[in-house]
N, C-alpha and C. Protein backbone atom coordinates (compact mmCIF):
# COMPACT_ATOMS: atom_id res chain seq x y z
N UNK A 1 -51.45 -78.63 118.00
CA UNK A 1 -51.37 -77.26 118.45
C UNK A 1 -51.75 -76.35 117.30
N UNK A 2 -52.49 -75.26 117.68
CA UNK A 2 -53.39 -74.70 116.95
C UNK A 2 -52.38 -73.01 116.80
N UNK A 3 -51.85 -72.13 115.91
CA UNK A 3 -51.35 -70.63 116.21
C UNK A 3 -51.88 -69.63 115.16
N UNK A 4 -52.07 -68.84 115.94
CA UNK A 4 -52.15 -67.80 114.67
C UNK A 4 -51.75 -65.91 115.31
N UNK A 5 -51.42 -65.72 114.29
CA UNK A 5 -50.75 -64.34 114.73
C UNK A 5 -51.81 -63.22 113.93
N UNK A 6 -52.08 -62.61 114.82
CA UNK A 6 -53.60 -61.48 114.97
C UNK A 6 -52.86 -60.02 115.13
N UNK A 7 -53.64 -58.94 114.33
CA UNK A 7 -53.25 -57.68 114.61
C UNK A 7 -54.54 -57.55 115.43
N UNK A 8 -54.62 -56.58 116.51
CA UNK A 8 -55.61 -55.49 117.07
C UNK A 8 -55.51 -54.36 116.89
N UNK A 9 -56.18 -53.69 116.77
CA UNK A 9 -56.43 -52.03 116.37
C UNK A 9 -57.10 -51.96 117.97
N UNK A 10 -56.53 -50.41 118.28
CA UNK A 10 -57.51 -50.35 119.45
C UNK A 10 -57.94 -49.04 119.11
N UNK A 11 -58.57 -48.37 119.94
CA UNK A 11 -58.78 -47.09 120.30
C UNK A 11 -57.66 -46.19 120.55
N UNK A 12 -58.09 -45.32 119.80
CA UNK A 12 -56.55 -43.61 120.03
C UNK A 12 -56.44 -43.73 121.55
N UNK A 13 -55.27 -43.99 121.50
CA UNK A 13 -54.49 -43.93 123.33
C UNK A 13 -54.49 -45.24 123.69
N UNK A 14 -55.33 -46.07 123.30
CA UNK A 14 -55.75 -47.18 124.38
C UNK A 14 -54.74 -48.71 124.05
N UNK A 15 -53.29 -48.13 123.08
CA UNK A 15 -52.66 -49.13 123.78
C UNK A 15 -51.95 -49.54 124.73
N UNK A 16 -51.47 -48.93 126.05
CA UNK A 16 -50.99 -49.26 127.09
C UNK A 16 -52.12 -49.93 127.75
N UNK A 17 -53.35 -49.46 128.19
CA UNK A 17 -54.25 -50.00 128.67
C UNK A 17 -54.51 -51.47 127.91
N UNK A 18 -54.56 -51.87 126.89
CA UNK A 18 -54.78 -53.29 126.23
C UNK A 18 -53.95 -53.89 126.18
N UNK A 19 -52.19 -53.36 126.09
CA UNK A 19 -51.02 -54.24 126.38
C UNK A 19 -51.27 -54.83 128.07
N UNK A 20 -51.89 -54.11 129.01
CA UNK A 20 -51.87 -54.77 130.44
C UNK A 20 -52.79 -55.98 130.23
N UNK A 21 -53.79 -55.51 129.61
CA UNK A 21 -55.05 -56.67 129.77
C UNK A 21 -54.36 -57.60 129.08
N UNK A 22 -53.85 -57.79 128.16
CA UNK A 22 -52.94 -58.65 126.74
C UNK A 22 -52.39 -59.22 128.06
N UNK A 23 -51.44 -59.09 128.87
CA UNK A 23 -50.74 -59.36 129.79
C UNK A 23 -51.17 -60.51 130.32
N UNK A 24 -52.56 -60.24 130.72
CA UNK A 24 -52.33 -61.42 131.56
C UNK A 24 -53.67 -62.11 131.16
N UNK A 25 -53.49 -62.32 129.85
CA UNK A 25 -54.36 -63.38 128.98
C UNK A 25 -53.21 -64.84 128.73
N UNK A 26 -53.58 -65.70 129.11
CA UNK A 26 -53.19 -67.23 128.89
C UNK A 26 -53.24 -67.24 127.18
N UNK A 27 -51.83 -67.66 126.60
CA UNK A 27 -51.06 -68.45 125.81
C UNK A 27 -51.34 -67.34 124.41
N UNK A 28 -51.21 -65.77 124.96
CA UNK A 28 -51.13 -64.83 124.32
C UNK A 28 -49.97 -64.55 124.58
N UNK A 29 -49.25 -63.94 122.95
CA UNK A 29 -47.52 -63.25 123.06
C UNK A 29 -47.97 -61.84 122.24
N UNK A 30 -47.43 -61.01 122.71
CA UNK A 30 -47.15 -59.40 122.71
C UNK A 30 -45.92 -59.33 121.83
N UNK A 31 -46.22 -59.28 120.41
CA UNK A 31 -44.95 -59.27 120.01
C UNK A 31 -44.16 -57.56 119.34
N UNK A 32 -44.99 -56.65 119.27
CA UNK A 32 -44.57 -54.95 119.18
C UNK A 32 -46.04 -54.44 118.75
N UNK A 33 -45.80 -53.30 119.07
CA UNK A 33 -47.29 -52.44 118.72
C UNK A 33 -46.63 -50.74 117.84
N UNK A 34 -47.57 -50.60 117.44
CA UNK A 34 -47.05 -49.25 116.43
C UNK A 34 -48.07 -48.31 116.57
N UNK A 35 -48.25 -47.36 116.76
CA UNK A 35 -49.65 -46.75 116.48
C UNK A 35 -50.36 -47.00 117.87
N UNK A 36 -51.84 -47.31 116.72
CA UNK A 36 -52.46 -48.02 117.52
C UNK A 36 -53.05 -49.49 117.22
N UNK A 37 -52.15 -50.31 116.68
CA UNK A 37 -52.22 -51.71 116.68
C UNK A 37 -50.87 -52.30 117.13
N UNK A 38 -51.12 -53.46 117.75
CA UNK A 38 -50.80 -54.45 118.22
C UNK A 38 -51.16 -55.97 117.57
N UNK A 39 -49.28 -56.45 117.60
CA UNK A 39 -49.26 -57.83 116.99
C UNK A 39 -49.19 -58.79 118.09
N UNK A 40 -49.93 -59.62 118.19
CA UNK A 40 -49.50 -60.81 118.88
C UNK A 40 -49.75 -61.94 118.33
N UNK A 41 -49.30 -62.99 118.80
CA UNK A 41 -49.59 -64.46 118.96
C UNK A 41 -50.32 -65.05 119.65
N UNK A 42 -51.23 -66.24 119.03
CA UNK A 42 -52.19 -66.85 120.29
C UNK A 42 -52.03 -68.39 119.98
N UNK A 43 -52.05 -69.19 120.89
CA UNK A 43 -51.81 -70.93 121.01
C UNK A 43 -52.79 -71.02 121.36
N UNK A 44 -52.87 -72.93 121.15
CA UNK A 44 -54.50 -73.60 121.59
C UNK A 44 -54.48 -74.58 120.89
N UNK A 45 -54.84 -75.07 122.16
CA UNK A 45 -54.72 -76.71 121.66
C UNK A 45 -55.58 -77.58 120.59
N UNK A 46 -56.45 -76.36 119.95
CA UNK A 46 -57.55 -76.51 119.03
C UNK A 46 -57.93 -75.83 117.82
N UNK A 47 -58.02 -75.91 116.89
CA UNK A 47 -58.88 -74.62 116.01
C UNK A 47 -59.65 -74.13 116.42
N UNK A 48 -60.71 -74.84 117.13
CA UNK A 48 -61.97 -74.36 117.69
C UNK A 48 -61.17 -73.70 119.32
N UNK A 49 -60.63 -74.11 120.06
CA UNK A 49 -59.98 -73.13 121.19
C UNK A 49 -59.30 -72.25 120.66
N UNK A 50 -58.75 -71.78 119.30
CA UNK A 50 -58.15 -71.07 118.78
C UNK A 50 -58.75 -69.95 118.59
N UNK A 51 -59.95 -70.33 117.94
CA UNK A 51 -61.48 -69.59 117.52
C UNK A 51 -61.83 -68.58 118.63
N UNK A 52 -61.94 -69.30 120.03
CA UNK A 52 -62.10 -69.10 121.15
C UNK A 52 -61.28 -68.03 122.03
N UNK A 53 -59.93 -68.28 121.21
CA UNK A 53 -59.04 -66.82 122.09
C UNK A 53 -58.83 -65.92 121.10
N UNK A 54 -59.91 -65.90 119.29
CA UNK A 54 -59.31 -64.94 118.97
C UNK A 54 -60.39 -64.05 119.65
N UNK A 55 -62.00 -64.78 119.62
CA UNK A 55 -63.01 -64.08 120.26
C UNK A 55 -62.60 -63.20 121.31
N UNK A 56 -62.18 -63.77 121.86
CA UNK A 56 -61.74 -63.34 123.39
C UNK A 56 -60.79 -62.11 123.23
N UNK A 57 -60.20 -61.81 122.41
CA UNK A 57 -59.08 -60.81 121.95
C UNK A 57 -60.18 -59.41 121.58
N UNK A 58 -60.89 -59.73 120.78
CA UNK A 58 -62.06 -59.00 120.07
C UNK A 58 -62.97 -58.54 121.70
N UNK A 59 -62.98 -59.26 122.73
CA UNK A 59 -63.97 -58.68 123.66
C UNK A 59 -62.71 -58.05 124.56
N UNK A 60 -61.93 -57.54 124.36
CA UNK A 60 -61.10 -56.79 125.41
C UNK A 60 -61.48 -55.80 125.11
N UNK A 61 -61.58 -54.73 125.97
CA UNK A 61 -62.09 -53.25 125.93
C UNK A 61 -61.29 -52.29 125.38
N UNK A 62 -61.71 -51.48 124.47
CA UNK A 62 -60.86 -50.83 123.41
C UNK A 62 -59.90 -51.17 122.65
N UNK A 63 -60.73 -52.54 122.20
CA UNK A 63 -60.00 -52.84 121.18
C UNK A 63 -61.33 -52.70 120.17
N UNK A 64 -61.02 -52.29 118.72
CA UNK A 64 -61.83 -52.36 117.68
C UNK A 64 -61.92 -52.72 116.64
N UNK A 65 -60.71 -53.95 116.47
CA UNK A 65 -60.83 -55.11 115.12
C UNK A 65 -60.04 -55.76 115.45
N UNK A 66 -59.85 -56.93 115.18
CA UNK A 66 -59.06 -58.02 114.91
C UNK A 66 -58.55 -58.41 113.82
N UNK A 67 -57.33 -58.73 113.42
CA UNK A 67 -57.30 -59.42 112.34
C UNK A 67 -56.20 -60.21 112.16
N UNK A 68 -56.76 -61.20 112.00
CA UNK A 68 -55.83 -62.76 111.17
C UNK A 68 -54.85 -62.28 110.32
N UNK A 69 -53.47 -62.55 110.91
CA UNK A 69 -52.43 -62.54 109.47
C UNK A 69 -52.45 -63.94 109.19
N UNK A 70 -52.19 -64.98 109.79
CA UNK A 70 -51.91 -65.89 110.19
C UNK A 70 -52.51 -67.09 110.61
N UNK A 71 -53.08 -68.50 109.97
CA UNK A 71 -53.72 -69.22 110.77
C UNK A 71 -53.10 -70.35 110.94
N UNK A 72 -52.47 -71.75 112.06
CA UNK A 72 -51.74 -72.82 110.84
C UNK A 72 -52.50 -73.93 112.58
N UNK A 73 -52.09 -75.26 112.27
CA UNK A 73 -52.35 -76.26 113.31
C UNK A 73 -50.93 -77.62 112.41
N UNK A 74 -50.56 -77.42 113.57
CA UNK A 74 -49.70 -78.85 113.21
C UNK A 74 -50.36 -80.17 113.86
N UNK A 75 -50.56 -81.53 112.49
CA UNK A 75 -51.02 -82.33 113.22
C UNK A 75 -50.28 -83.30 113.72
């Protein structure tokens, strides 16, 4: 199992709108938002599927960075 815990920055206003979409993304956790970033968590059964949902975080709409606090895989 693959985790890593990601900030998003979004757009002025646009975190209620990205906490919904956050919502109902698979093996994403919402863990508080300040501002306008948001911490969560993402699982995966892979580094490379890991890779895959941070992408996926980065293509939600009004959001405008990503960033890795966090990377780990237990083997």
């Amino acid at each position: 199992m693959a985790i890593a815990s990601v900030v998003l920055a979004t757009e002025v206003g646009a975190v209620d709108a990205v906490l919904a979409k956050l919502s109902q993304m698979p093996d994403t956790e919402v863990h508080g938002s300040k501002d306008n970033q948001i911490v969560t968590v993402i699982e995966a059964g892979s580094l490379a599927a890991l890779t895959e949902g941070i992408q996926r975080l980065a293509s939600v709409e009004q959001v405008i960075g990503v960033y890795p606090v966090y990377a780990g895989q237990d083997e």
